[in-house]
PDB file of N, CA and C in Angstrom:
ATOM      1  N   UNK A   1      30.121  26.138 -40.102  1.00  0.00           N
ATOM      2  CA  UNK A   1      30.092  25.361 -38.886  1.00  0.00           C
ATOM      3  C   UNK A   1      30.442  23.922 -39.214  1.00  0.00           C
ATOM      4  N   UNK A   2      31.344  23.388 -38.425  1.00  0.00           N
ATOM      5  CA  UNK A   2      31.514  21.914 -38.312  1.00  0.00           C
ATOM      6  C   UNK A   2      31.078  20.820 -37.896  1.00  0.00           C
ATOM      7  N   UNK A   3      30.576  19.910 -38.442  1.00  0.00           N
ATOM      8  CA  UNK A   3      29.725  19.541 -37.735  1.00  0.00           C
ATOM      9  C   UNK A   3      31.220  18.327 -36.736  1.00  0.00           C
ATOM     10  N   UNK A   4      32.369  17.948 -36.693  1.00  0.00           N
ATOM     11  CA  UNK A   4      32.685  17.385 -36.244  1.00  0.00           C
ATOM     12  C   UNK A   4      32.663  18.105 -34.780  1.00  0.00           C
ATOM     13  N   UNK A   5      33.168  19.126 -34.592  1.00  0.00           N
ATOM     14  CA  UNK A   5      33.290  19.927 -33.287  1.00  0.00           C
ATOM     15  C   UNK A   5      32.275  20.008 -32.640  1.00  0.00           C
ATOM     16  N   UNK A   6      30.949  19.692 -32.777  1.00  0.00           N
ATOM     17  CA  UNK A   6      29.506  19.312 -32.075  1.00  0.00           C
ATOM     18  C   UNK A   6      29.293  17.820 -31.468  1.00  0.00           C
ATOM     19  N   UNK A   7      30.320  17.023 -31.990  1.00  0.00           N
ATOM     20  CA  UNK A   7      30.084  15.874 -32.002  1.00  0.00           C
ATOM     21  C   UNK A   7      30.560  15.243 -30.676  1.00  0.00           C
ATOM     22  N   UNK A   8      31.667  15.688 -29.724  1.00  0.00           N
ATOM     23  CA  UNK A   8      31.950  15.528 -28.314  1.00  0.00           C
ATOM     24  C   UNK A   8      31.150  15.971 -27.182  1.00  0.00           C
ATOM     25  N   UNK A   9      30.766  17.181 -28.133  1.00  0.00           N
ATOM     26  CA  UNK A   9      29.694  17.795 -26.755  1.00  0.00           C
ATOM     27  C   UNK A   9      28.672  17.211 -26.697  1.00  0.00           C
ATOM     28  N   UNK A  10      27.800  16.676 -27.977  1.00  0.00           N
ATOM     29  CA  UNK A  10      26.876  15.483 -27.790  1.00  0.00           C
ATOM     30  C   UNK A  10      26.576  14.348 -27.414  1.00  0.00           C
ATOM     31  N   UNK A  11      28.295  13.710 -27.585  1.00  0.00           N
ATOM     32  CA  UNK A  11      28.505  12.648 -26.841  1.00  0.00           C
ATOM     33  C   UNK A  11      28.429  12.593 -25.541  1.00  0.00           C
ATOM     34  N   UNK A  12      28.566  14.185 -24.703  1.00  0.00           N
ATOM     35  CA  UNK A  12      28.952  14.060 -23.308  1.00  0.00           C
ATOM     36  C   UNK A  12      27.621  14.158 -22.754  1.00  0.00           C
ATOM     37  N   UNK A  13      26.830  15.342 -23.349  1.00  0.00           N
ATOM     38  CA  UNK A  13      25.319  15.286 -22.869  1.00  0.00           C
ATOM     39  C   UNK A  13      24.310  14.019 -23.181  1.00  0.00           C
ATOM     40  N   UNK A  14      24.396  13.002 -23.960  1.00  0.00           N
ATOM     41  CA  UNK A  14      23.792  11.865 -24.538  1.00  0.00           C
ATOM     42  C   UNK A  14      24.179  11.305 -23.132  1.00  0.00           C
ATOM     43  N   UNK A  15      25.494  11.180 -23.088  1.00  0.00           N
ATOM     44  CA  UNK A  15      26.223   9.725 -21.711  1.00  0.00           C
ATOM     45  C   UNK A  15      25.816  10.179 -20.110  1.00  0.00           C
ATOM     46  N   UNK A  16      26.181  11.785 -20.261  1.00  0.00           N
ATOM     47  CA  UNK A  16      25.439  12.554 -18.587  1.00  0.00           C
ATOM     48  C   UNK A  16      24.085  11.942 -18.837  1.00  0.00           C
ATOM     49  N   UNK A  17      22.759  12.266 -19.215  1.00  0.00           N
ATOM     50  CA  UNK A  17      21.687  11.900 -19.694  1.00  0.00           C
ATOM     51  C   UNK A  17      21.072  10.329 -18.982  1.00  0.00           C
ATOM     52  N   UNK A  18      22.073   9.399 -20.282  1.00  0.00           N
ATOM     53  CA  UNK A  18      22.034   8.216 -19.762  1.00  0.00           C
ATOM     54  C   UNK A  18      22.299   7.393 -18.464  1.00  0.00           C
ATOM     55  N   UNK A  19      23.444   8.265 -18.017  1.00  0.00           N
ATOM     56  CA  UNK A  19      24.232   7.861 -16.569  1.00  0.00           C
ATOM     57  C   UNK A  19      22.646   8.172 -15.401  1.00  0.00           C
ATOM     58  N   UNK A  20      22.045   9.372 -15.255  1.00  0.00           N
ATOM     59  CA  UNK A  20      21.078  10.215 -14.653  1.00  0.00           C
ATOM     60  C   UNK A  20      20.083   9.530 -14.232  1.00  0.00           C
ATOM     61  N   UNK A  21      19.677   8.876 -16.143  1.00  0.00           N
ATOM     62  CA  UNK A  21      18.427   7.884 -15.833  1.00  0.00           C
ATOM     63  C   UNK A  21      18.695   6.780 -15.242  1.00  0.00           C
ATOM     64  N   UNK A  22      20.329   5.880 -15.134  1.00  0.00           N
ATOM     65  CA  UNK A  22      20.343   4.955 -14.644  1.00  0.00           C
ATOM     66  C   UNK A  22      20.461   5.196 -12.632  1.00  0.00           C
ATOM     67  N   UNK A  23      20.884   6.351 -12.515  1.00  0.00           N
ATOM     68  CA  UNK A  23      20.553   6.472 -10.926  1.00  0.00           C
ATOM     69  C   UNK A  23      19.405   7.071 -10.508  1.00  0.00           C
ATOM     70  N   UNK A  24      18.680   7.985 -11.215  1.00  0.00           N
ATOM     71  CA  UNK A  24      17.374   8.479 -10.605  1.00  0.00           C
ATOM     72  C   UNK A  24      16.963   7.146 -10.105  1.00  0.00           C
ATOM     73  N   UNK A  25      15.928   6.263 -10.208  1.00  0.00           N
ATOM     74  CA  UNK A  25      15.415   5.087 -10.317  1.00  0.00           C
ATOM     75  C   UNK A  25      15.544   4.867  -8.467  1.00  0.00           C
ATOM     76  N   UNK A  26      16.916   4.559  -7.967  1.00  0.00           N
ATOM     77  CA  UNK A  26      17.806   4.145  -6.429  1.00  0.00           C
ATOM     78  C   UNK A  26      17.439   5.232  -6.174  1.00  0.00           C
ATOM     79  N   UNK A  27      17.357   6.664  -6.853  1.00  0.00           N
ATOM     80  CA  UNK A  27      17.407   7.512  -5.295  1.00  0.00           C
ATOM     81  C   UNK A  27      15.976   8.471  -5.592  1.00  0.00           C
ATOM     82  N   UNK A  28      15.034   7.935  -5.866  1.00  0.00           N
ATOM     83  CA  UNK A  28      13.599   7.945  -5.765  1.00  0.00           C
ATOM     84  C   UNK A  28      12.685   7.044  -4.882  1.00  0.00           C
ATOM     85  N   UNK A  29      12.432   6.996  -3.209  1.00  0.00           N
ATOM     86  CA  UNK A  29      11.676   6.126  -3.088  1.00  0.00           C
ATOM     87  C   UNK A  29      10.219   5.834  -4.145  1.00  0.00           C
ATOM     88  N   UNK A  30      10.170   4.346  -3.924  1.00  0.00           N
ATOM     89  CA  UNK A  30       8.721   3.954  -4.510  1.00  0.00           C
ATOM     90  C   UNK A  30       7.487   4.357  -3.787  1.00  0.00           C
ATOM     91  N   UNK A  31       7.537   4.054  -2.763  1.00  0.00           N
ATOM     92  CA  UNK A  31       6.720   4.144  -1.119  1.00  0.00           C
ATOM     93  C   UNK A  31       7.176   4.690  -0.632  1.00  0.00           C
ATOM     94  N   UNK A  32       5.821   5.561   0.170  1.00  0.00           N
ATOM     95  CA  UNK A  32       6.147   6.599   1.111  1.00  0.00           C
ATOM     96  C   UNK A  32       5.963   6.140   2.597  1.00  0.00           C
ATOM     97  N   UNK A  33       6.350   6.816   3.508  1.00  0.00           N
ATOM     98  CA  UNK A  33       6.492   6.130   4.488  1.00  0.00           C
ATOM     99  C   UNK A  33       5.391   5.636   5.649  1.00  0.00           C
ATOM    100  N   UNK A  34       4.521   5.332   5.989  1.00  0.00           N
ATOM    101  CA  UNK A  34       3.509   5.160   6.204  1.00  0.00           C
ATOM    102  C   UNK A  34       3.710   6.163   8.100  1.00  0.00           C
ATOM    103  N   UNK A  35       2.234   6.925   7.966  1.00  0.00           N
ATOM    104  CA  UNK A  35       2.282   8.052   8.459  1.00  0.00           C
ATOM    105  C   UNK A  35       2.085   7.597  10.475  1.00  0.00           C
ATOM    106  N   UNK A  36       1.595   6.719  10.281  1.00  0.00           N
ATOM    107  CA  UNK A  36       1.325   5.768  11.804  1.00  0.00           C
ATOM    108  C   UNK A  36       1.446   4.342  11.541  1.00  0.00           C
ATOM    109  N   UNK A  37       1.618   3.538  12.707  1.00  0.00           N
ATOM    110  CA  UNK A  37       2.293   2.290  12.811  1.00  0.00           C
ATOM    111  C   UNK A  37       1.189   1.287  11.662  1.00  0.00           C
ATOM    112  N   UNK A  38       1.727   0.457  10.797  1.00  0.00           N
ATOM    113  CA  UNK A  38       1.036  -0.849  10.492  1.00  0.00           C
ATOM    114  C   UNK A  38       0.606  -1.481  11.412  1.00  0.00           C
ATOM    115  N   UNK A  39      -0.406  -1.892  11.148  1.00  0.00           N
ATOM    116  CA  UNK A  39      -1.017  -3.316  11.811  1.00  0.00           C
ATOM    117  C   UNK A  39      -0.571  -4.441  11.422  1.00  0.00           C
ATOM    118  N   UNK A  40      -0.106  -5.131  12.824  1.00  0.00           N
ATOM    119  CA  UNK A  40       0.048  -6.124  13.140  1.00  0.00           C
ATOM    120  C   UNK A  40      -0.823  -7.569  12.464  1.00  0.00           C
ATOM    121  N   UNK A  41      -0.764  -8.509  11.850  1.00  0.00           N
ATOM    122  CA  UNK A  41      -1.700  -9.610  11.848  1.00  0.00           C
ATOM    123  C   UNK A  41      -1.162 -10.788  12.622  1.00  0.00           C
ATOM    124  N   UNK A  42      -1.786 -11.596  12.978  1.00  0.00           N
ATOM    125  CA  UNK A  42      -1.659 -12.785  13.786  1.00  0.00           C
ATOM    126  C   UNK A  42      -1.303 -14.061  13.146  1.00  0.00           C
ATOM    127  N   UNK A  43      -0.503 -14.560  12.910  1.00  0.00           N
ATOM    128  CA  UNK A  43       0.023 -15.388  12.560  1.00  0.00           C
ATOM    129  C   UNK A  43       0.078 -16.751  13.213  1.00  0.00           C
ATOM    130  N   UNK A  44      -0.406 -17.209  14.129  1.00  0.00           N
ATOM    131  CA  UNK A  44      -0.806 -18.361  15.245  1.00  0.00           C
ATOM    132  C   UNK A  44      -2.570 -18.413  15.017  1.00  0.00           C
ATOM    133  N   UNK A  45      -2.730 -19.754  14.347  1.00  0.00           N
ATOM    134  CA  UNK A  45      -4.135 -19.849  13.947  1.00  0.00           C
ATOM    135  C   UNK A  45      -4.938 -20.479  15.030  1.00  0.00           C
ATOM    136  N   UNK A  46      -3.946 -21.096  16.143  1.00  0.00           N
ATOM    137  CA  UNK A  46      -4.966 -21.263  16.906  1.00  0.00           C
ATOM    138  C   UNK A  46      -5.580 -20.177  18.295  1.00  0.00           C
ATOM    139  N   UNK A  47      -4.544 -18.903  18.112  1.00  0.00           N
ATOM    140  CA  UNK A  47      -4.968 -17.594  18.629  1.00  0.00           C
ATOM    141  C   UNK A  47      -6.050 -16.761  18.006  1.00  0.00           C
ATOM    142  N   UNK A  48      -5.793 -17.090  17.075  1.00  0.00           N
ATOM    143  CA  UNK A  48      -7.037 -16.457  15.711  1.00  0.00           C
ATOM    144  C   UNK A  48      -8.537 -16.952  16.321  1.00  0.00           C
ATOM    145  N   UNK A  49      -8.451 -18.370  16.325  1.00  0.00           N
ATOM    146  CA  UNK A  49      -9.277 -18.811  16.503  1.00  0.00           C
ATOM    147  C   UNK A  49     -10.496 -18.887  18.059  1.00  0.00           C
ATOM    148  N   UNK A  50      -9.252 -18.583  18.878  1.00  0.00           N
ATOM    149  CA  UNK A  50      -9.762 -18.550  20.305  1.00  0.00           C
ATOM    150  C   UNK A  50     -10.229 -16.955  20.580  1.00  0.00           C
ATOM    151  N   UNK A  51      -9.414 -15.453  19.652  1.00  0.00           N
ATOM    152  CA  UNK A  51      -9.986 -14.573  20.212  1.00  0.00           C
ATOM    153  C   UNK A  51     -11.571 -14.759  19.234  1.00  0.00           C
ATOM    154  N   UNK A  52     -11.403 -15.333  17.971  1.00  0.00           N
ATOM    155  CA  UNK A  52     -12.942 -14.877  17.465  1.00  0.00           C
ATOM    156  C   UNK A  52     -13.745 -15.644  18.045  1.00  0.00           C
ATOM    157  N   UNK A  53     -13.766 -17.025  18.926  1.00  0.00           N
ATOM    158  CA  UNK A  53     -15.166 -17.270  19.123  1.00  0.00           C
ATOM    159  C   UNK A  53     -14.984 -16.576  20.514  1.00  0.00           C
ATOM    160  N   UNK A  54     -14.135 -15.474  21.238  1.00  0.00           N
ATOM    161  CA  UNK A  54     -14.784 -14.859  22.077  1.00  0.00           C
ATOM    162  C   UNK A  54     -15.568 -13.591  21.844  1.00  0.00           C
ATOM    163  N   UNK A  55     -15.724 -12.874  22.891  1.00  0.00           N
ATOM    164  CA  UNK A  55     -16.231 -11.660  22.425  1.00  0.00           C
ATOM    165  C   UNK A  55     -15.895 -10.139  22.227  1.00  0.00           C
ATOM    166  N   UNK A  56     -14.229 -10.038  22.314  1.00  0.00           N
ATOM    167  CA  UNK A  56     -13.665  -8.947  22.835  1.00  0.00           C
ATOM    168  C   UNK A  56     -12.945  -8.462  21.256  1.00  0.00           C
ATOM    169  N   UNK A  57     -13.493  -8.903  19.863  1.00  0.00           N
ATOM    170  CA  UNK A  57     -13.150  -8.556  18.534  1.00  0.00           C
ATOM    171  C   UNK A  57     -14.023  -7.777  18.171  1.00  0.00           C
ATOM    172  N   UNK A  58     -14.049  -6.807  16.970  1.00  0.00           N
ATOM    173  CA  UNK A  58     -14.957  -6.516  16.140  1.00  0.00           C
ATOM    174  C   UNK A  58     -14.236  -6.676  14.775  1.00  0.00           C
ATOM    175  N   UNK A  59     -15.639  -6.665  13.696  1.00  0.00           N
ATOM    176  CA  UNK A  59     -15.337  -6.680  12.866  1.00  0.00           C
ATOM    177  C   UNK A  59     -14.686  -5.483  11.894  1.00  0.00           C
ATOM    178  N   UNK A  60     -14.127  -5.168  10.890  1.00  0.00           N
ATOM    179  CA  UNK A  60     -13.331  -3.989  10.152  1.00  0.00           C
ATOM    180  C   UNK A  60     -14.774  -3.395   9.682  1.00  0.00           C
ATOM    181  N   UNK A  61     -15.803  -3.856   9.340  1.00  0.00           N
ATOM    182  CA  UNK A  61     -17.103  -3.727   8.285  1.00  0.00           C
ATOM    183  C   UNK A  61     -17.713  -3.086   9.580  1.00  0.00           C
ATOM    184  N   UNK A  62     -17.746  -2.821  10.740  1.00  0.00           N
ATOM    185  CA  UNK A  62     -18.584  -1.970  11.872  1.00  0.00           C
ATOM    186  C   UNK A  62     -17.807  -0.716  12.333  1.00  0.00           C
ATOM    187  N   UNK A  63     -16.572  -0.462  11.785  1.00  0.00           N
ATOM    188  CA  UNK A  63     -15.451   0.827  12.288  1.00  0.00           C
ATOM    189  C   UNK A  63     -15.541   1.644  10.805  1.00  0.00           C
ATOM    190  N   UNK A  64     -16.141   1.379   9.780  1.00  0.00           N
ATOM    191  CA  UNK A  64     -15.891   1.950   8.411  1.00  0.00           C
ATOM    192  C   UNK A  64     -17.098   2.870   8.228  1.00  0.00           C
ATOM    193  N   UNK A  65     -16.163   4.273   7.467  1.00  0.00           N
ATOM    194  CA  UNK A  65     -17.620   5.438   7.777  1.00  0.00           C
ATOM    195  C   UNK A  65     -18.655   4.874   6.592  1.00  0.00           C
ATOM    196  N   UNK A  66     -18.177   3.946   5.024  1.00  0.00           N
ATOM    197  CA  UNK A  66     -19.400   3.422   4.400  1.00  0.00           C
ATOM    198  C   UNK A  66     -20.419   2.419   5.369  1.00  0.00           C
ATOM    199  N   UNK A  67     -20.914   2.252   4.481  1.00  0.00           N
ATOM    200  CA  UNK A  67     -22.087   1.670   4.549  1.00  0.00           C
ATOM    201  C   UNK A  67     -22.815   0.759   3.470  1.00  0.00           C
ATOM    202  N   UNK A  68     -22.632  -0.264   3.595  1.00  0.00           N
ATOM    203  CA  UNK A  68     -22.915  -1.313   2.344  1.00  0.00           C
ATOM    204  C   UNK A  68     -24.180  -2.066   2.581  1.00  0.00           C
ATOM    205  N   UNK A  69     -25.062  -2.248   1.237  1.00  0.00           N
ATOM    206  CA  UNK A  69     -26.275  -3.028   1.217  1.00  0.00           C
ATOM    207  C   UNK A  69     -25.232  -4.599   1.237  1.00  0.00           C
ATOM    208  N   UNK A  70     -26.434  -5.884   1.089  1.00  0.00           N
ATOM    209  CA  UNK A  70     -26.169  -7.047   1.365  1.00  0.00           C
ATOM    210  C   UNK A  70     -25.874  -7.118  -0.509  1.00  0.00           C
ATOM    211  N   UNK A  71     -26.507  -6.492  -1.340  1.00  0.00           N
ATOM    212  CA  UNK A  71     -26.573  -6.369  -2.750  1.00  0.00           C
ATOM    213  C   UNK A  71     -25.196  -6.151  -2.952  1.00  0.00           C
ATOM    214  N   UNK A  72     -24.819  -4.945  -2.127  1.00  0.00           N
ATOM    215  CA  UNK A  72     -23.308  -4.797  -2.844  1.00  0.00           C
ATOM    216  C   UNK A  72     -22.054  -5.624  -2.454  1.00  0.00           C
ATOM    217  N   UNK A  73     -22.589  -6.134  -1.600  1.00  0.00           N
ATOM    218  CA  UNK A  73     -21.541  -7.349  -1.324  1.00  0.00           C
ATOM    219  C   UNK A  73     -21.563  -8.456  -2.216  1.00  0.00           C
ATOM    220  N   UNK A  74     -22.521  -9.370  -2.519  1.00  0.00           N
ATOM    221  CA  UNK A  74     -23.296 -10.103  -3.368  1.00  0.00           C
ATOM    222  C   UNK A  74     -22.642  -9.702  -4.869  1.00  0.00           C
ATOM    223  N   UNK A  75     -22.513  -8.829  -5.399  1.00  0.00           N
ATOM    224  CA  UNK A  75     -21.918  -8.308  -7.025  1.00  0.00           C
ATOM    225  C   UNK A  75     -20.136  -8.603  -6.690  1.00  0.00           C
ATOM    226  N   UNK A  76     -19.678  -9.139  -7.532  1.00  0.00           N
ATOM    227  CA  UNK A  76     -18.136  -9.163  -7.494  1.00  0.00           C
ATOM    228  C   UNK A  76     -17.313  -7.875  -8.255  1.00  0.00           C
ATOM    229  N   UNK A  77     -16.921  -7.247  -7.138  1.00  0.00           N
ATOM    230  CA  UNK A  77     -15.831  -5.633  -7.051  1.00  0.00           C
ATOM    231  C   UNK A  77     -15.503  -5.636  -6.073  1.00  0.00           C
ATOM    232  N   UNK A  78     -14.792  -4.506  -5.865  1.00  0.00           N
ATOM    233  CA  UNK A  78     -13.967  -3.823  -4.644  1.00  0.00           C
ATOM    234  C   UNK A  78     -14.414  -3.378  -3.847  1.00  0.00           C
ATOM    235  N   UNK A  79     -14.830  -3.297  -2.601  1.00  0.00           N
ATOM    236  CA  UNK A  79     -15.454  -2.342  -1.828  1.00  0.00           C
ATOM    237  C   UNK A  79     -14.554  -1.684  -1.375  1.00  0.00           C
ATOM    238  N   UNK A  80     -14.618  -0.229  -0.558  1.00  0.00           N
ATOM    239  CA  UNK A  80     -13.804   0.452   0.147  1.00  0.00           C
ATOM    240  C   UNK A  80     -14.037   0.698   1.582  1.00  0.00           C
ATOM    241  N   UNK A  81     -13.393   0.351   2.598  1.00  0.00           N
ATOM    242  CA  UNK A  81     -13.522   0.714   4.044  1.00  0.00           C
ATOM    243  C   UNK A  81     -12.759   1.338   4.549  1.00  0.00           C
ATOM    244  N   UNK A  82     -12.619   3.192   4.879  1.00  0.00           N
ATOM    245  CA  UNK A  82     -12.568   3.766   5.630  1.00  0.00           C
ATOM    246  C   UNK A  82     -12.357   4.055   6.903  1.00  0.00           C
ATOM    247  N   UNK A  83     -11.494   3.292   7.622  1.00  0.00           N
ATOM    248  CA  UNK A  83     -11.434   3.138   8.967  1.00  0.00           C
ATOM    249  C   UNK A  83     -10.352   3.705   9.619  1.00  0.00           C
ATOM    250  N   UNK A  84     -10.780   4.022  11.081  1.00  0.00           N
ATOM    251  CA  UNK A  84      -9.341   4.844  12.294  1.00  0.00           C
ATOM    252  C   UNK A  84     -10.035   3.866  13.522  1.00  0.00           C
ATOM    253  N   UNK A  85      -8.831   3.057  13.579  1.00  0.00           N
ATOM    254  CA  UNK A  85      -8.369   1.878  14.591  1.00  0.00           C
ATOM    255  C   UNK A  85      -7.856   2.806  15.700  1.00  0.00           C
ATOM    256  N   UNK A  86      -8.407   3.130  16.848  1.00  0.00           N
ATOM    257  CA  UNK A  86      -7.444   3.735  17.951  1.00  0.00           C
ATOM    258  C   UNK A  86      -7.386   2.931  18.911  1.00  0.00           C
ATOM    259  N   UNK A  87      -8.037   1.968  19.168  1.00  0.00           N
ATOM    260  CA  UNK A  87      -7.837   0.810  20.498  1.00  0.00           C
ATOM    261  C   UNK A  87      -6.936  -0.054  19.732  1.00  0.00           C
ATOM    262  N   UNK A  88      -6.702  -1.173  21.016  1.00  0.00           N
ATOM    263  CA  UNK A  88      -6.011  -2.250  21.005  1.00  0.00           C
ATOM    264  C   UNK A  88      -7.009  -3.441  20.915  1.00  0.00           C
ATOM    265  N   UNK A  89      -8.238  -3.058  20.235  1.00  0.00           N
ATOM    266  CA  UNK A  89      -9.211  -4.218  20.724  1.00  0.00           C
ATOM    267  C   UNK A  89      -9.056  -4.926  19.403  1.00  0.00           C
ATOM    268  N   UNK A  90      -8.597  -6.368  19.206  1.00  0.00           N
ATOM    269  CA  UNK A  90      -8.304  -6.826  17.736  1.00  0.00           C
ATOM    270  C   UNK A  90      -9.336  -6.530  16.849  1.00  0.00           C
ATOM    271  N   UNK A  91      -9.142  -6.672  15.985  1.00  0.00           N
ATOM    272  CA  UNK A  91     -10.146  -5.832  14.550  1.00  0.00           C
ATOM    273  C   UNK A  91      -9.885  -7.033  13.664  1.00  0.00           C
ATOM    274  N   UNK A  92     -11.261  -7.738  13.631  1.00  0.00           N
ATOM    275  CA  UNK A  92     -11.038  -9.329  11.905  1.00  0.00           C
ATOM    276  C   UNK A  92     -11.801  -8.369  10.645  1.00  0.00           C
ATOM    277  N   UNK A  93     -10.724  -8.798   9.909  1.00  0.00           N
ATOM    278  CA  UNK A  93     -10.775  -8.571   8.360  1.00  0.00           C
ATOM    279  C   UNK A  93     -11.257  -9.988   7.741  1.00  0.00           C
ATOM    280  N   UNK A  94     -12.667 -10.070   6.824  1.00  0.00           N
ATOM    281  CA  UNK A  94     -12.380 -11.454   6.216  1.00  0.00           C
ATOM    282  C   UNK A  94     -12.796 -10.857   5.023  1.00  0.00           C
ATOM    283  N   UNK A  95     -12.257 -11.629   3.976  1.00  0.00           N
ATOM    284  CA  UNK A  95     -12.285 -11.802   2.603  1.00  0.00           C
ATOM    285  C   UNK A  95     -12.578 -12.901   1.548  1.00  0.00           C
ATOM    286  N   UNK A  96     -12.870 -12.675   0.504  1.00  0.00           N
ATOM    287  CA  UNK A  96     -13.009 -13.659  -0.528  1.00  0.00           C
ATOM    288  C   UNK A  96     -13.443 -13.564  -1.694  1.00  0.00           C
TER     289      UNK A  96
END
């Protein structure tokens, strides 16, 4: 056996190979498509401000099936909230 006569066909499967990995990448989304609409945030701070000191908001922390002590807020991590938004009634998220 020769080894020169192996040596094109390797070249071609090495370069197919290489070519493959350079397009998989484009035709793989990263993200999937999100299954119902995003939420909206408000971007006008002085709308922000006028629906929260009324009364027609709730908070994200009263729609979530957990349930958190004042302790676990208090420790610095992640919490997780669980929530299904079906109204239009604005919903505040705060953080920090």
């Amino acid at each position: 056996m020769k080894a020169g006569e192996d040596v094109p066909k390797f070249v071609i499967i090495i370069s197919a190979l290489l070519v493959m990995s350079c397009l998989l990448p484009g035709m793989i989304p990263l993200t999937r498509e999100p299954e119902a609409p995003m939420p909206t945030m408000e971007k006008n701070a002085d709308m922000v401000v006028e629906v929260l000191t009324g009364q027609d908001w709730q908070p994200l922390q009263s729609l979530a099936q957990e349930q958190y002590s004042e302790e676990d807020f208090a420790r610095p991590r992640t919490l997780t909230f669980t929530v299904n938004i079906t109204d239009h009634k604005p919903t505040y998220f705060n953080y920090g």
